[in-house]
Protein backbone atom coordinates (compact mmCIF):
# COMPACT_ATOMS: atom_id res chain seq x y z
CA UNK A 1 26.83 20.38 -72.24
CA UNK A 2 24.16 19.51 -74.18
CA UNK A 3 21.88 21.52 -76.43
CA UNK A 4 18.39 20.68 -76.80
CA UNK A 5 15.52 21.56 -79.63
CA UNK A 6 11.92 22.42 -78.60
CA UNK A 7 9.73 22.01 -82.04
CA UNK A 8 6.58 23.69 -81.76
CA UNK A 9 3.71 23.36 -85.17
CA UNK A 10 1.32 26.32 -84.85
CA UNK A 11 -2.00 27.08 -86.85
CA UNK A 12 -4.11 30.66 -86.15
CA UNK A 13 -2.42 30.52 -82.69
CA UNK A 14 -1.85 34.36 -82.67
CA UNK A 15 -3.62 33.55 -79.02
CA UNK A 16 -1.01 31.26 -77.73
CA UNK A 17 2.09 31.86 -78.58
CA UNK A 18 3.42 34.69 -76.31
CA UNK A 19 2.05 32.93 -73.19
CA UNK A 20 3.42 29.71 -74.92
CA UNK A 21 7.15 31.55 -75.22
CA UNK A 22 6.53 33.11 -71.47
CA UNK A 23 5.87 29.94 -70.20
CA UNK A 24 8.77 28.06 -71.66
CA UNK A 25 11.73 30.18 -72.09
CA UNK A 26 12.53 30.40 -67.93
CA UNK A 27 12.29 26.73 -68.03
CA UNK A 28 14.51 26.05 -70.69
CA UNK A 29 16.48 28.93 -68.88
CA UNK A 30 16.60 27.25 -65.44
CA UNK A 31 18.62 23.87 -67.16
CA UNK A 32 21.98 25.72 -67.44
CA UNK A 33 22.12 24.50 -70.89
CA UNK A 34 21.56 25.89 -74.26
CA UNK A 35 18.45 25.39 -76.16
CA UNK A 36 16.48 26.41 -79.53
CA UNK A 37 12.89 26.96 -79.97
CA UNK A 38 12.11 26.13 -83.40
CA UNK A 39 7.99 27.52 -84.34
CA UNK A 40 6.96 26.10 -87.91
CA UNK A 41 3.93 28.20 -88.74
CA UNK A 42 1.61 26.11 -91.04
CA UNK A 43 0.09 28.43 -93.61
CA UNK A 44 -1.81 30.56 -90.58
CA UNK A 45 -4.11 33.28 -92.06
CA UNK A 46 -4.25 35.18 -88.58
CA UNK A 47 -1.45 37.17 -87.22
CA UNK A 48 0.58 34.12 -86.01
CA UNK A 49 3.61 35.01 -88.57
CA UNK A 50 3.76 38.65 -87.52
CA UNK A 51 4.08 37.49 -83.71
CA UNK A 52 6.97 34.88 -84.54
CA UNK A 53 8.08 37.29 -85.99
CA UNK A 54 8.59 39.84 -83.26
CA UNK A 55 9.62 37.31 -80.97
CA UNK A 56 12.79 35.67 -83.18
CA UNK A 57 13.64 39.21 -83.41
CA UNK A 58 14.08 40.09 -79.71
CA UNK A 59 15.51 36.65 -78.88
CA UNK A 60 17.84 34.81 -81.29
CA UNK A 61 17.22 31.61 -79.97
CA UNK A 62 14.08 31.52 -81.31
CA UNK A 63 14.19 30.11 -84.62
CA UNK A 64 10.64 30.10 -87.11
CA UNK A 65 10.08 28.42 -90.36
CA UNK A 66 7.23 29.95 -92.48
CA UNK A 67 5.08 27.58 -94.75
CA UNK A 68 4.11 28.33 -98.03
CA UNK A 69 0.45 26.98 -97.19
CA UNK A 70 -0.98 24.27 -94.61
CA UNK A 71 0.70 21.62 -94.80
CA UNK A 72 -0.59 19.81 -91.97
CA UNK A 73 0.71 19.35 -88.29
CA UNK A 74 3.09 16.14 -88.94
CA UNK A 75 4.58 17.82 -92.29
CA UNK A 76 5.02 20.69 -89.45
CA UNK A 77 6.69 18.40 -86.51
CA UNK A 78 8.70 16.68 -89.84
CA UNK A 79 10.07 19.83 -90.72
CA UNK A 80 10.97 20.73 -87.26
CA UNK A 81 12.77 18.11 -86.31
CA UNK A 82 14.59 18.17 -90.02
CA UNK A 83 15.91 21.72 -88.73
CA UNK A 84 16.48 20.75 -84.97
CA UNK A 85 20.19 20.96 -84.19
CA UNK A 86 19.54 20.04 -80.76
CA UNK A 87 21.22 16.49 -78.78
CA UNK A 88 17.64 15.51 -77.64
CA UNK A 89 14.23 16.93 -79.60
CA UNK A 90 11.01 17.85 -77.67
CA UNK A 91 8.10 18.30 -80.00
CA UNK A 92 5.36 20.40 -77.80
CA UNK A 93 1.67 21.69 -79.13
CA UNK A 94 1.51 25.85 -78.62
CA UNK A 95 -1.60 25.89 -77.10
CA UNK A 96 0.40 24.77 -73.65
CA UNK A 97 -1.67 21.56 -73.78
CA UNK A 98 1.46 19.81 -73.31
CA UNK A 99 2.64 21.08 -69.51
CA UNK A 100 6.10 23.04 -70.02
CA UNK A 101 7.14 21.49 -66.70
CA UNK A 102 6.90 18.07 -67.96
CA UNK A 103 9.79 18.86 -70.29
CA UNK A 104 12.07 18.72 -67.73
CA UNK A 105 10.93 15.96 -66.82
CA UNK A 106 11.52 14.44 -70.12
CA UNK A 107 14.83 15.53 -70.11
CA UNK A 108 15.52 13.72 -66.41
CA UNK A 109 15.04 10.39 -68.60
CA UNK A 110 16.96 11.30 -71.37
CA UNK A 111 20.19 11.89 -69.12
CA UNK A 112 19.31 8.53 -67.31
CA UNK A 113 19.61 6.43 -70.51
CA UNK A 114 16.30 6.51 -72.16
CA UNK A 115 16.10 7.36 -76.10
CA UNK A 116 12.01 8.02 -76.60
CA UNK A 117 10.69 9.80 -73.85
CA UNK A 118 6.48 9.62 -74.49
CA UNK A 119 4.50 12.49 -72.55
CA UNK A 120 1.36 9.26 -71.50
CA UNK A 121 -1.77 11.50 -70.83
CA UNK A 122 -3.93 10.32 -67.08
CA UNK A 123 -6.52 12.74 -68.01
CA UNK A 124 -7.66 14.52 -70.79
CA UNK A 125 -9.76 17.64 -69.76
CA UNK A 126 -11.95 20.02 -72.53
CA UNK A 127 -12.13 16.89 -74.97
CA UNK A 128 -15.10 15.60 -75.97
CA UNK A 129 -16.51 12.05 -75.46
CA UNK A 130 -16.88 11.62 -79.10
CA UNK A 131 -12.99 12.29 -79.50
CA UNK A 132 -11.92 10.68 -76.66
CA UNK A 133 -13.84 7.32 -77.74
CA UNK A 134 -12.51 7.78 -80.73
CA UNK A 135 -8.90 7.99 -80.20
CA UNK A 136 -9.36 4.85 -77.79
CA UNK A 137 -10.80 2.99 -80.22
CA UNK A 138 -8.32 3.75 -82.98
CA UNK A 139 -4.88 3.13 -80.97
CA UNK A 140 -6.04 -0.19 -80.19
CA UNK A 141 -7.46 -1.41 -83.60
CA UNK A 142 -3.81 0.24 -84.83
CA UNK A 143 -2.14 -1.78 -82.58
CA UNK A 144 -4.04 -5.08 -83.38
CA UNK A 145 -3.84 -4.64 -87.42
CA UNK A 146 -0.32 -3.33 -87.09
CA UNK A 147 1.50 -5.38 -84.81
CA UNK A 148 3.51 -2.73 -83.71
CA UNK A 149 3.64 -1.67 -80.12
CA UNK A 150 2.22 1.50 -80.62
CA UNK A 151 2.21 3.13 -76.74
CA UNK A 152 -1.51 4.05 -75.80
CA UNK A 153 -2.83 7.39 -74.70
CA UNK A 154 0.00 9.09 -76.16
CA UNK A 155 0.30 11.61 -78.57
CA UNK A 156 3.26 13.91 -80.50
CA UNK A 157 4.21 15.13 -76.79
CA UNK A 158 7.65 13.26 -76.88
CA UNK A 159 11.79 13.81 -76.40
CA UNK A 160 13.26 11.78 -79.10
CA UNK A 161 17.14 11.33 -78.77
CA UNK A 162 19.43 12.74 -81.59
CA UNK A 163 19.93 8.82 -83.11
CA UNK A 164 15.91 8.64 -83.27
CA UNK A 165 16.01 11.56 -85.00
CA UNK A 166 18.39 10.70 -87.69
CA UNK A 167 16.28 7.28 -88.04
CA UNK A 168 12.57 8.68 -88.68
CA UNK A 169 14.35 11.14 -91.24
CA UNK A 170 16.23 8.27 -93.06
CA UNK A 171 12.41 6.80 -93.72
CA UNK A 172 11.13 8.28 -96.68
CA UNK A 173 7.19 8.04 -96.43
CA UNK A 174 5.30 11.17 -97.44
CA UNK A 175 1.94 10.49 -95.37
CA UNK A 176 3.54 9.74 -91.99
CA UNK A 177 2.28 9.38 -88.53
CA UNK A 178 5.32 10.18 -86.43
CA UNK A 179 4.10 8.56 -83.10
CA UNK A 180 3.78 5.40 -85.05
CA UNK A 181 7.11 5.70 -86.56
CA UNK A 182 8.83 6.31 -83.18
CA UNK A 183 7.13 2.73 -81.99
CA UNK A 184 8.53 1.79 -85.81
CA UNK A 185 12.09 2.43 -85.14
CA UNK A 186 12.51 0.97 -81.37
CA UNK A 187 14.95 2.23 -79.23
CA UNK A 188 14.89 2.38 -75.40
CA UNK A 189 11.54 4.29 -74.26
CA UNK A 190 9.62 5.28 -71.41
CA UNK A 191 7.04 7.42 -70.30
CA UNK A 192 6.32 10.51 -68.41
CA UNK A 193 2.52 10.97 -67.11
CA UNK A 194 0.77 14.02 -67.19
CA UNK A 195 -2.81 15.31 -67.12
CA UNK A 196 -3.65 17.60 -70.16
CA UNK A 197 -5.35 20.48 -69.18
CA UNK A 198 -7.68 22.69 -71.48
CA UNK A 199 -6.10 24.85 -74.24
CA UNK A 200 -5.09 28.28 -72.93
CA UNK A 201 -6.40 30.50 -75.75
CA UNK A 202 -8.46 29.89 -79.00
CA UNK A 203 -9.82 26.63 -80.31
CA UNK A 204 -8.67 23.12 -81.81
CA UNK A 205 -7.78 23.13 -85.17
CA UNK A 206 -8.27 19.27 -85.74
CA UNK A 207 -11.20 18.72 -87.41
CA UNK A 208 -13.22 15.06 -88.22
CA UNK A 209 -11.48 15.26 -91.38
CA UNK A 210 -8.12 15.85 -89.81
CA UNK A 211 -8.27 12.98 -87.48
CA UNK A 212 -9.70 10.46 -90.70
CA UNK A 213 -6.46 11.71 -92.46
CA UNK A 214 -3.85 11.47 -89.89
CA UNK A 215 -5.59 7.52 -89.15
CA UNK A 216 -4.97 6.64 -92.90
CA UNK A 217 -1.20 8.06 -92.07
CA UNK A 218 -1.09 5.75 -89.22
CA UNK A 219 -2.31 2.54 -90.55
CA UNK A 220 -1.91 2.36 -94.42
CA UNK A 221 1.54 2.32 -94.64
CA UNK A 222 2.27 0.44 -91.60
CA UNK A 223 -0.48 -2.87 -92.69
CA UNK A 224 -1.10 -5.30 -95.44
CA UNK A 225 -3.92 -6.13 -93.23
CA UNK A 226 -6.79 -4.24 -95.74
CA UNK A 227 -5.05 -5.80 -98.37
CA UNK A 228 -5.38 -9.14 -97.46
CA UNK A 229 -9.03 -8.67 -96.17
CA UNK A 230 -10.64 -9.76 -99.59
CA UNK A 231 -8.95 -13.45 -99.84
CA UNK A 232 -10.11 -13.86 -96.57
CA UNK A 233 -13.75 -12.46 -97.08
CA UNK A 234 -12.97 -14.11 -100.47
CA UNK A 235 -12.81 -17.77 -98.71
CA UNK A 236 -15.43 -17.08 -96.19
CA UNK A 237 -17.97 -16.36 -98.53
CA UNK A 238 -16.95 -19.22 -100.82
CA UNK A 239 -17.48 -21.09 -97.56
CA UNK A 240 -20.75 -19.90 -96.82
CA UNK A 241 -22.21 -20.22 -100.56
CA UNK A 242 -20.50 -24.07 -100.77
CA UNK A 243 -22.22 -25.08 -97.60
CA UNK A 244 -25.80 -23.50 -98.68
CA UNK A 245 -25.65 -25.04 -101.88
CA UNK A 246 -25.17 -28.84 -99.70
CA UNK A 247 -27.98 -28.03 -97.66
CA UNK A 248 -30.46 -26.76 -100.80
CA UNK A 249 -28.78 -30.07 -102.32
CA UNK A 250 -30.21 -32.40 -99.06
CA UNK A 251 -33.39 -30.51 -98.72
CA UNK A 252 -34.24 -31.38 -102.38
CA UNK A 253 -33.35 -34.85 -102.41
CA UNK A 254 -35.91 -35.57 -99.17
CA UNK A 255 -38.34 -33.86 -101.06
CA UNK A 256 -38.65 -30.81 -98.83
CA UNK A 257 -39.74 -27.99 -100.48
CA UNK A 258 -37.72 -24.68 -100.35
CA UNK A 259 -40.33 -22.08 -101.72
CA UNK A 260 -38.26 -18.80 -100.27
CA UNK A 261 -34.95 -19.33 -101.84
CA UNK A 262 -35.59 -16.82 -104.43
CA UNK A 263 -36.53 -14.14 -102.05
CA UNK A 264 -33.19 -14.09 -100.72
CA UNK A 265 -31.43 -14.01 -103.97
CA UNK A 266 -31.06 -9.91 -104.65
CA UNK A 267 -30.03 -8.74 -100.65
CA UNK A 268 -27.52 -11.93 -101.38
CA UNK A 269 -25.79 -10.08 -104.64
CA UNK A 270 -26.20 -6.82 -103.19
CA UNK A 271 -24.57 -8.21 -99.96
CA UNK A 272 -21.96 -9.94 -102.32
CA UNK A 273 -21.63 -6.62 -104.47
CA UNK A 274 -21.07 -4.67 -101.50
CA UNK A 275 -18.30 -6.83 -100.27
CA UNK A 276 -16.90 -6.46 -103.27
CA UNK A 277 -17.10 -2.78 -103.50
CA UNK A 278 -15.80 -2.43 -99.51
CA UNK A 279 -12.57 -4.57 -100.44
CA UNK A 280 -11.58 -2.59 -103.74
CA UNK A 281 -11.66 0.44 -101.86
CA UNK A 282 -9.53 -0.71 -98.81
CA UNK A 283 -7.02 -1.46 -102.30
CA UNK A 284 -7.38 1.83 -103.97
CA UNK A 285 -6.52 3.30 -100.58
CA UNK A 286 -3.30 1.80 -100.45
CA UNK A 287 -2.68 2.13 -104.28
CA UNK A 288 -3.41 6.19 -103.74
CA UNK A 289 -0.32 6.38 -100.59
CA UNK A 290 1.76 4.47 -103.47
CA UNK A 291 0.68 7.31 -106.05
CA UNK A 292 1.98 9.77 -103.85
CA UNK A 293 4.93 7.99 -103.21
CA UNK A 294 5.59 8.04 -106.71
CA UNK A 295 5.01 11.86 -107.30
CA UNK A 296 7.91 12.41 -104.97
CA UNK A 297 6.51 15.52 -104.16
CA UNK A 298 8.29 17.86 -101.12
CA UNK A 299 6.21 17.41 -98.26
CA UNK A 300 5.72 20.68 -97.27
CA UNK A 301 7.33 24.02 -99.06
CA UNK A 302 9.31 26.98 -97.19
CA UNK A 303 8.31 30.29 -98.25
CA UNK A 304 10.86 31.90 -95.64
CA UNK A 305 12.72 30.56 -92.42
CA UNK A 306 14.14 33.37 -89.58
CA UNK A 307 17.29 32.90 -86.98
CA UNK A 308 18.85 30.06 -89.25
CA UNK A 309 22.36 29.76 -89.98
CA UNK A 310 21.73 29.24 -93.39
């Protein structure tokens, strides 16, 4: 019989997480099997602790692990999946964003062979255009840069099979994009399609400067693209200045006169400056991932865990 883990991050989601547990436990239930619901509460400062709370204490099988602060939502799925005891892993969002029922489906494909199971959203309904362009746009510029076959129009919705598991935890990045690192790691993985209706209760939590950080997760350590960008802008602009100089060369030997050269030297150096500028800072973004990698620090801090063994 097999046992499966249902991770679940939650920030301020004092709104949610009843009609999150209502919704999931008979369906879990109606499998015959056993199951854990593990909640990893991410530094909330509403009452989402004190409702975890109550609910690990009238049912055993739900486990929580409290954070010291915010961490961040893939420290939170990290964590969860580093306390999952389960034979197959579902990582789910609380706000029920993520269709319960679509679990089971999830688990159908597991049993028929299949090791990543990715929830593939049709339809995305409440988001905004801005978002939505967004996330289109950055998949497949990840994808190009990357060369890895990151699956579109999915998110952290997934199964993952005990042996993924065990594989994203062996890699020891501290700014990690999960989804990326399940296309990382291979495997044999399909998809389940759902449409993602509006969140139940509250409001999202991912702000612009959420998103900009969890798309440096997802392409810095997975590229040497940005670091490689200034030879190439290095050459083209040698190019560029090597083939002006023949033409100023040509002009002045027919005797044509080129009056307006120096009103294009200062946009040139501030063009050239700026390129400059642009390429050291694609560098210093990869030498500050390294910097962290060095610190070694944990990547996210327990300040108290309920319904575990341990």
């Amino acid at each position: 019989m097999a046992k499966y883990s249902i991770i679940v991050p939650a920030y301020n989601e004092e709104k949610s997480l009843r009609l999150f547990y209502e919704a999931v436990t008979p369906l879990m239930e109606s499998t015959g099997e056993t199951y854990e619901m593990i909640f990893i509460n991410d530094g909330s400062t509403d009452k989402t602790q004190e409702i975890l709370r109550g609910l690990a204490g009238a049912d055993k099988r739900v486990k929580v692990c409290n954070f010291s602060r915010n961490f961040g939502q893939q420290a939170a799925l990290l964590c969860g999946l580093e306390k999952a005891s389960g034979d197959a892993v579902i990582a789910m969002d609380a706000d029920l964003q993520d269709p319960p029922e679509v679990a089971l489906q999830m688990i159908e494909k597991w049993k028929e062979g299949y090791e990543i199971v990715h929830g593939r959203r049709k339809k995305r309904t409440g988001e905004t255009v801005f978002k939505k362009a967004t996330a289109y746009l950055y998949y497949r510029f990840m994808r190009k840069i990357t060369k890895m076959d990151v699956p579109k129009d999915v998110g952290d919705f997934k199964l993952y099979d005990r042996k993924v598991v065990n594989a994203i935890l062996s890699m020891g990045e501290h700014d990690r994009l999960l989804r990326a690192q399940a296309a990382w790691v291979g495997f044999k993985q399909t998809f389940v399609e759902f449409e993602r209706p509006e969140r139940i209760a509250g409001e999202t939590h991912y702000t612009l400067k959420k998103m900009v950080k969890l798309a440096e997760a997802g392409i810095f350590p997975n590229t040497d693209y940005t670091l490689t960008l200034p030879i190439k802008l290095g050459f083209f602009l040698s190019f560029i200045s090597l083939a002006c100089f023949i033409v100023f060369t040509v002009l002045a030997c027919c005797g044509v006169a080129f009056g307006g050269l120096t009103a294009w030297l200062f946009p040139s150096i501030a063009l050239a400056a700026g390129l400059i500028l642009s390429c050291q800072g694609l560098a210093n973004m990869h030498v500050n991932m390294i910097y962290k990698e060095v610190q070694n620090r944990p990547k996210y801090i327990l300040s108290e865990t309920y319904n575990f063994d341990e």
